[in-house]
C-alpha atoms as a PDB file:
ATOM      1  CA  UNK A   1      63.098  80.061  44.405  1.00  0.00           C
ATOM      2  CA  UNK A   2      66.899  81.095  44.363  1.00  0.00           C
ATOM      3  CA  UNK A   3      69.644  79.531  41.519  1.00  0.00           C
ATOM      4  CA  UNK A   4      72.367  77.557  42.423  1.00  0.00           C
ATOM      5  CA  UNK A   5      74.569  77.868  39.561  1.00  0.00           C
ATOM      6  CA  UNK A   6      77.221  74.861  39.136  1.00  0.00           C
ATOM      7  CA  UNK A   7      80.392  74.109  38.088  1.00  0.00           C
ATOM      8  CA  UNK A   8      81.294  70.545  37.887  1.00  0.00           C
ATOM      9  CA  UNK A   9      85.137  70.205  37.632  1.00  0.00           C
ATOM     10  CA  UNK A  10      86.732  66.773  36.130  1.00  0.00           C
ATOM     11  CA  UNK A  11      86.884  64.497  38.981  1.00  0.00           C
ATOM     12  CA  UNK A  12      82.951  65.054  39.620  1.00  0.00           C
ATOM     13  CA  UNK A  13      80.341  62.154  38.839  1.00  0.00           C
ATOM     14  CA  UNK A  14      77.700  63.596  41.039  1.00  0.00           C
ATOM     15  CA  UNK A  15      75.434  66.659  41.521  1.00  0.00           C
ATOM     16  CA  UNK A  16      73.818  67.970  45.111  1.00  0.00           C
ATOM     17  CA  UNK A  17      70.532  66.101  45.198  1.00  0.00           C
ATOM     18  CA  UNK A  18      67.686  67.067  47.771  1.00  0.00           C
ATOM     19  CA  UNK A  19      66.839  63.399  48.333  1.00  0.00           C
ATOM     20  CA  UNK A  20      63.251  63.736  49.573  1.00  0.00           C
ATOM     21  CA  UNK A  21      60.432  66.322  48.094  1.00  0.00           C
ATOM     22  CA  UNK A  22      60.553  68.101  51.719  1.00  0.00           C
ATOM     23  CA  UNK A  23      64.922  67.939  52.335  1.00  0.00           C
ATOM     24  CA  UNK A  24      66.083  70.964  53.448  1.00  0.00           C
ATOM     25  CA  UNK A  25      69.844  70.053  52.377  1.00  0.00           C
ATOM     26  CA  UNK A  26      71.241  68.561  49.739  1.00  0.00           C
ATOM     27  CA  UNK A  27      73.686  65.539  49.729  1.00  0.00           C
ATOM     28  CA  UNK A  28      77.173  66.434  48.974  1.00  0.00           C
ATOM     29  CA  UNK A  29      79.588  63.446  47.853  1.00  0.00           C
ATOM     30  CA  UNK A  30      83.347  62.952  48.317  1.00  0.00           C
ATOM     31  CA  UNK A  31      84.818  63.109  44.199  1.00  0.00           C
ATOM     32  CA  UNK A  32      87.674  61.082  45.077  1.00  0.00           C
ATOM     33  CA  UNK A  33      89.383  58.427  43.262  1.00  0.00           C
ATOM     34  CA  UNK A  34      90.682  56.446  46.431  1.00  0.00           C
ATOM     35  CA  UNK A  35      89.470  55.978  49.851  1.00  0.00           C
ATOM     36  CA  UNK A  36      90.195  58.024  52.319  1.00  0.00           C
ATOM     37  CA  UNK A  37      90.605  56.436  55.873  1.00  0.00           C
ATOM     38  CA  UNK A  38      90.589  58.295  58.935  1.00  0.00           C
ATOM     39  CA  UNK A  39      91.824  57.483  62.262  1.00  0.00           C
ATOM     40  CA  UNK A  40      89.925  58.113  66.131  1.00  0.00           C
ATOM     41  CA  UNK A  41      90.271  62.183  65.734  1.00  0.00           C
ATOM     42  CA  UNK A  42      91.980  62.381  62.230  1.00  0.00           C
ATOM     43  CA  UNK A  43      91.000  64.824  60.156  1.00  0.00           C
ATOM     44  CA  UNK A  44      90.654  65.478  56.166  1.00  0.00           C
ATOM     45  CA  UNK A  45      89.446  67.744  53.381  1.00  0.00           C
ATOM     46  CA  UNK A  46      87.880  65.923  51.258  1.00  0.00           C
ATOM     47  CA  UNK A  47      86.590  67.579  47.997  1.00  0.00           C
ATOM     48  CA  UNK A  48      83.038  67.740  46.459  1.00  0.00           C
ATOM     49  CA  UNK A  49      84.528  68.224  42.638  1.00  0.00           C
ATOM     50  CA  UNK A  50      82.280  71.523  42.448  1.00  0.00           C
ATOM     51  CA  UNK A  51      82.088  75.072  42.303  1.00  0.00           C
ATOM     52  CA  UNK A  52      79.550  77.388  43.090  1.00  0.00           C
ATOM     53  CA  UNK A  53      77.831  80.655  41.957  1.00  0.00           C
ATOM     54  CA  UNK A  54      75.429  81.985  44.789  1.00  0.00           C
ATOM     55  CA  UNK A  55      73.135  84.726  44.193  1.00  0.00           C
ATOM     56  CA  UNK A  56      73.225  87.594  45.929  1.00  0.00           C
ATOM     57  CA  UNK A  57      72.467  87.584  49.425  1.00  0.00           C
ATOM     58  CA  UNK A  58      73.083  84.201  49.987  1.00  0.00           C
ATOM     59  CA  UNK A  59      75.465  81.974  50.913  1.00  0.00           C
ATOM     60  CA  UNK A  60      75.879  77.992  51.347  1.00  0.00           C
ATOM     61  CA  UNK A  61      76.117  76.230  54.449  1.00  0.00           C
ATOM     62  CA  UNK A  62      77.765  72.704  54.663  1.00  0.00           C
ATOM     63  CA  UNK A  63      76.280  70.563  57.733  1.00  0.00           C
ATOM     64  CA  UNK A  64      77.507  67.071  58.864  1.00  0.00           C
ATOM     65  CA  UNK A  65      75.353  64.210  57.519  1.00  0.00           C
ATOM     66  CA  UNK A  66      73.224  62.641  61.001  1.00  0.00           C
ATOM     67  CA  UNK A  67      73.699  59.669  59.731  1.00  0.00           C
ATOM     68  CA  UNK A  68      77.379  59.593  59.443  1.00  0.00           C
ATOM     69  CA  UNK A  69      77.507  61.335  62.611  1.00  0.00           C
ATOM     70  CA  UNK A  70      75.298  59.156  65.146  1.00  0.00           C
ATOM     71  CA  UNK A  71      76.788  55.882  63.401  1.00  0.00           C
ATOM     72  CA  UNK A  72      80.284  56.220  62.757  1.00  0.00           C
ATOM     73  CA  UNK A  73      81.033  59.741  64.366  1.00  0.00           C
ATOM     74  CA  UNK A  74      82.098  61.685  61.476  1.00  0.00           C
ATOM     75  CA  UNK A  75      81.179  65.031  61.788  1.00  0.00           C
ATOM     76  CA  UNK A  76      82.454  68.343  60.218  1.00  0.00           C
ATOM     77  CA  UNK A  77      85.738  70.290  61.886  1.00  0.00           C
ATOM     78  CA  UNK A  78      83.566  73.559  61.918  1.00  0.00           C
ATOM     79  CA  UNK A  79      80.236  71.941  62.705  1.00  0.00           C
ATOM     80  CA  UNK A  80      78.513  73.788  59.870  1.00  0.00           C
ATOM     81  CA  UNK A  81      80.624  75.962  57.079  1.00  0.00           C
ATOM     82  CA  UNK A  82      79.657  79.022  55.527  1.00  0.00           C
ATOM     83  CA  UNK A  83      80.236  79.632  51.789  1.00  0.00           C
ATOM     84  CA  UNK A  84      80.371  82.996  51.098  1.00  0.00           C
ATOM     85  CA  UNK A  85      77.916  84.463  47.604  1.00  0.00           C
ATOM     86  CA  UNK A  86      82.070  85.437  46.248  1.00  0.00           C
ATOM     87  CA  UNK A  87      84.047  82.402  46.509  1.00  0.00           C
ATOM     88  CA  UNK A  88      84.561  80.393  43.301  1.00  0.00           C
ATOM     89  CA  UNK A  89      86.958  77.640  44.462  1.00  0.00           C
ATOM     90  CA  UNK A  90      86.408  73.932  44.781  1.00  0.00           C
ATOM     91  CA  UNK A  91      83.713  73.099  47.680  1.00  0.00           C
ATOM     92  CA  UNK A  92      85.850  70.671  50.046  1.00  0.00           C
ATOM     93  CA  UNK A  93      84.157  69.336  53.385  1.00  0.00           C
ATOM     94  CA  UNK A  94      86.538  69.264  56.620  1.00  0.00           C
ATOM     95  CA  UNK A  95      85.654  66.056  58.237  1.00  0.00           C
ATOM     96  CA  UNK A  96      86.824  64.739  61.539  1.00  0.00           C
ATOM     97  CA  UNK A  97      86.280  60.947  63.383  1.00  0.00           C
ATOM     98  CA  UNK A  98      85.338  61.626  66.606  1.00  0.00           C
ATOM     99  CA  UNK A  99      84.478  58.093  67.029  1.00  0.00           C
ATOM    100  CA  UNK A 100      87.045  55.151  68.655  1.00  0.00           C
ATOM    101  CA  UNK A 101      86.980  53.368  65.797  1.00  0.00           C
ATOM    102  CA  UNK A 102      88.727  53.913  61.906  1.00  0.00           C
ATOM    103  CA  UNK A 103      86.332  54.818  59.283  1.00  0.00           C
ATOM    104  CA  UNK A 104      86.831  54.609  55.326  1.00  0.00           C
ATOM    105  CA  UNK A 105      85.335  56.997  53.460  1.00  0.00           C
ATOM    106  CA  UNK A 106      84.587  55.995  49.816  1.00  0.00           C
ATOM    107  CA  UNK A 107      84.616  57.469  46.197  1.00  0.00           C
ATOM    108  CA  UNK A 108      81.446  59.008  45.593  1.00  0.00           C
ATOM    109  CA  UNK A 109      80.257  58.629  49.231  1.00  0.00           C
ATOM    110  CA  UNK A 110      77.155  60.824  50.797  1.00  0.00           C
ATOM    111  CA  UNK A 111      79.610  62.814  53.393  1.00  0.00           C
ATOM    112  CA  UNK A 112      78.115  66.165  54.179  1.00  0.00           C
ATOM    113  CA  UNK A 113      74.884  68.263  53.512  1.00  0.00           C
ATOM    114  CA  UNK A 114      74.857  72.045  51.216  1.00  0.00           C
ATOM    115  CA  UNK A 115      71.768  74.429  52.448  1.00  0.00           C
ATOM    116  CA  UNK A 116      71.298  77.510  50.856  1.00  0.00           C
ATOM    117  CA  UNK A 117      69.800  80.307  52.989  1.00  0.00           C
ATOM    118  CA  UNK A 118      69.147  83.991  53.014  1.00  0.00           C
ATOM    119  CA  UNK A 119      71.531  86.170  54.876  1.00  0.00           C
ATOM    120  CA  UNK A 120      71.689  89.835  55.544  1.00  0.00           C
ATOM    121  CA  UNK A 121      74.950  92.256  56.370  1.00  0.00           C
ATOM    122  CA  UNK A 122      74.285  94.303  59.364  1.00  0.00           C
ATOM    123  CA  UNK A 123      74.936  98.194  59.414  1.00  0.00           C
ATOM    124  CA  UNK A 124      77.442  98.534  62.667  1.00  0.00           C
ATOM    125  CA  UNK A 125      76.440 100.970  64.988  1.00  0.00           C
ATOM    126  CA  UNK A 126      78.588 101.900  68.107  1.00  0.00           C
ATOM    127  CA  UNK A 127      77.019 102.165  71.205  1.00  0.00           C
ATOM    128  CA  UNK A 128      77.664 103.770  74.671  1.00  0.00           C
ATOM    129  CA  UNK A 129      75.333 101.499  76.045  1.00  0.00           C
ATOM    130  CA  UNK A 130      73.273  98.630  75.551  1.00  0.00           C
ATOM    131  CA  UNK A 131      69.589  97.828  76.312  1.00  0.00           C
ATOM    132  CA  UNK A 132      68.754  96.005  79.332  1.00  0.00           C
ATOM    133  CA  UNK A 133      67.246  92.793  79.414  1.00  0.00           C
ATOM    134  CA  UNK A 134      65.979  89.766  82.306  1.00  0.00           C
ATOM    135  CA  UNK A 135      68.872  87.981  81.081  1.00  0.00           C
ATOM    136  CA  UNK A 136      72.073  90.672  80.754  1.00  0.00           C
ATOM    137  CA  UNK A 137      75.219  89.209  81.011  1.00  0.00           C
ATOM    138  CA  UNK A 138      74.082  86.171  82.201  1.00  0.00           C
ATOM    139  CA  UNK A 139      76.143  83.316  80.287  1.00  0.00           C
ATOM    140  CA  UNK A 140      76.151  79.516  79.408  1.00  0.00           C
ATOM    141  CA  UNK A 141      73.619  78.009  81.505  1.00  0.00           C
ATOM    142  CA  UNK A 142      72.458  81.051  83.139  1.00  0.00           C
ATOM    143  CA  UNK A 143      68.873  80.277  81.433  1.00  0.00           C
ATOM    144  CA  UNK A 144      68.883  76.545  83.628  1.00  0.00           C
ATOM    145  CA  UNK A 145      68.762  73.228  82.698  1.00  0.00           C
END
């Protein structure tokens, strides 16, 4: 099992919490001290009043909560963001309404999820050419429906 160290800065009253024995995420909440309301497409950072220390070969990746999403239409900017093992600043979630309607988000709200996972750098190797396969170049769709 990997560490997660964490750094809980001032405006912080809650930790990540894995909410069920077999989550794969942890909750993240919004450590503000006023509501934050969002208009259809408006956008906001919205901080998590932590930092993080990732071990080695890892990094931190903050999904969109499905409930958020299917019921009001928040959702993240980047669809899933990647903390990198060396960054020690404040975790902050980029949220977005896609819905039609305004939504509040409030202090200590559930607004994202924080999955840790293995990751490897790759060794880049030029090549002259690249090994064929059924699919080649075949793009979006090209598998069918």
């Amino acid at each position: 099992m990997t560490v997660l160290k964490i750094e809980r800065l001032p405006h912080n009253k809650f930790l990540p919490e894995y909410k069920t024995e077999g989550a794969a995420g942890m909750d993240l909440c919004a450590a503000i001290e006023e509501p934050v309301t969002l208009e259809p497409l408006e956008r906001a950072l919205i901080p998590t009043g932590l930092k993080i220390e990732l071990e080695h070969g890892y990094e931190a990746q903050v999904r969109p909560r499905s409930g958020l999403s299917i019921k009001h239409g928040i959702t993240l900017i980047n669809c899933v963001g990647t903390i990198d093992e060396d960054y020690r600043g404040e975790v902050c979630v980029p949220v977005v309404n896609l819905s039609n309607e305004t939504y509040t988000i409030q202090p200590d709200e559930r607004i994202a999820q924080m999955i840790i996972a293995r990751v490897e750098q790759a060794e880049i190797k030029v090549a002259v050419e690249l090994t064929d396969t059924i699919r080649g170049a075949g793009g979006f769709g090209s598998t069918g429906k």
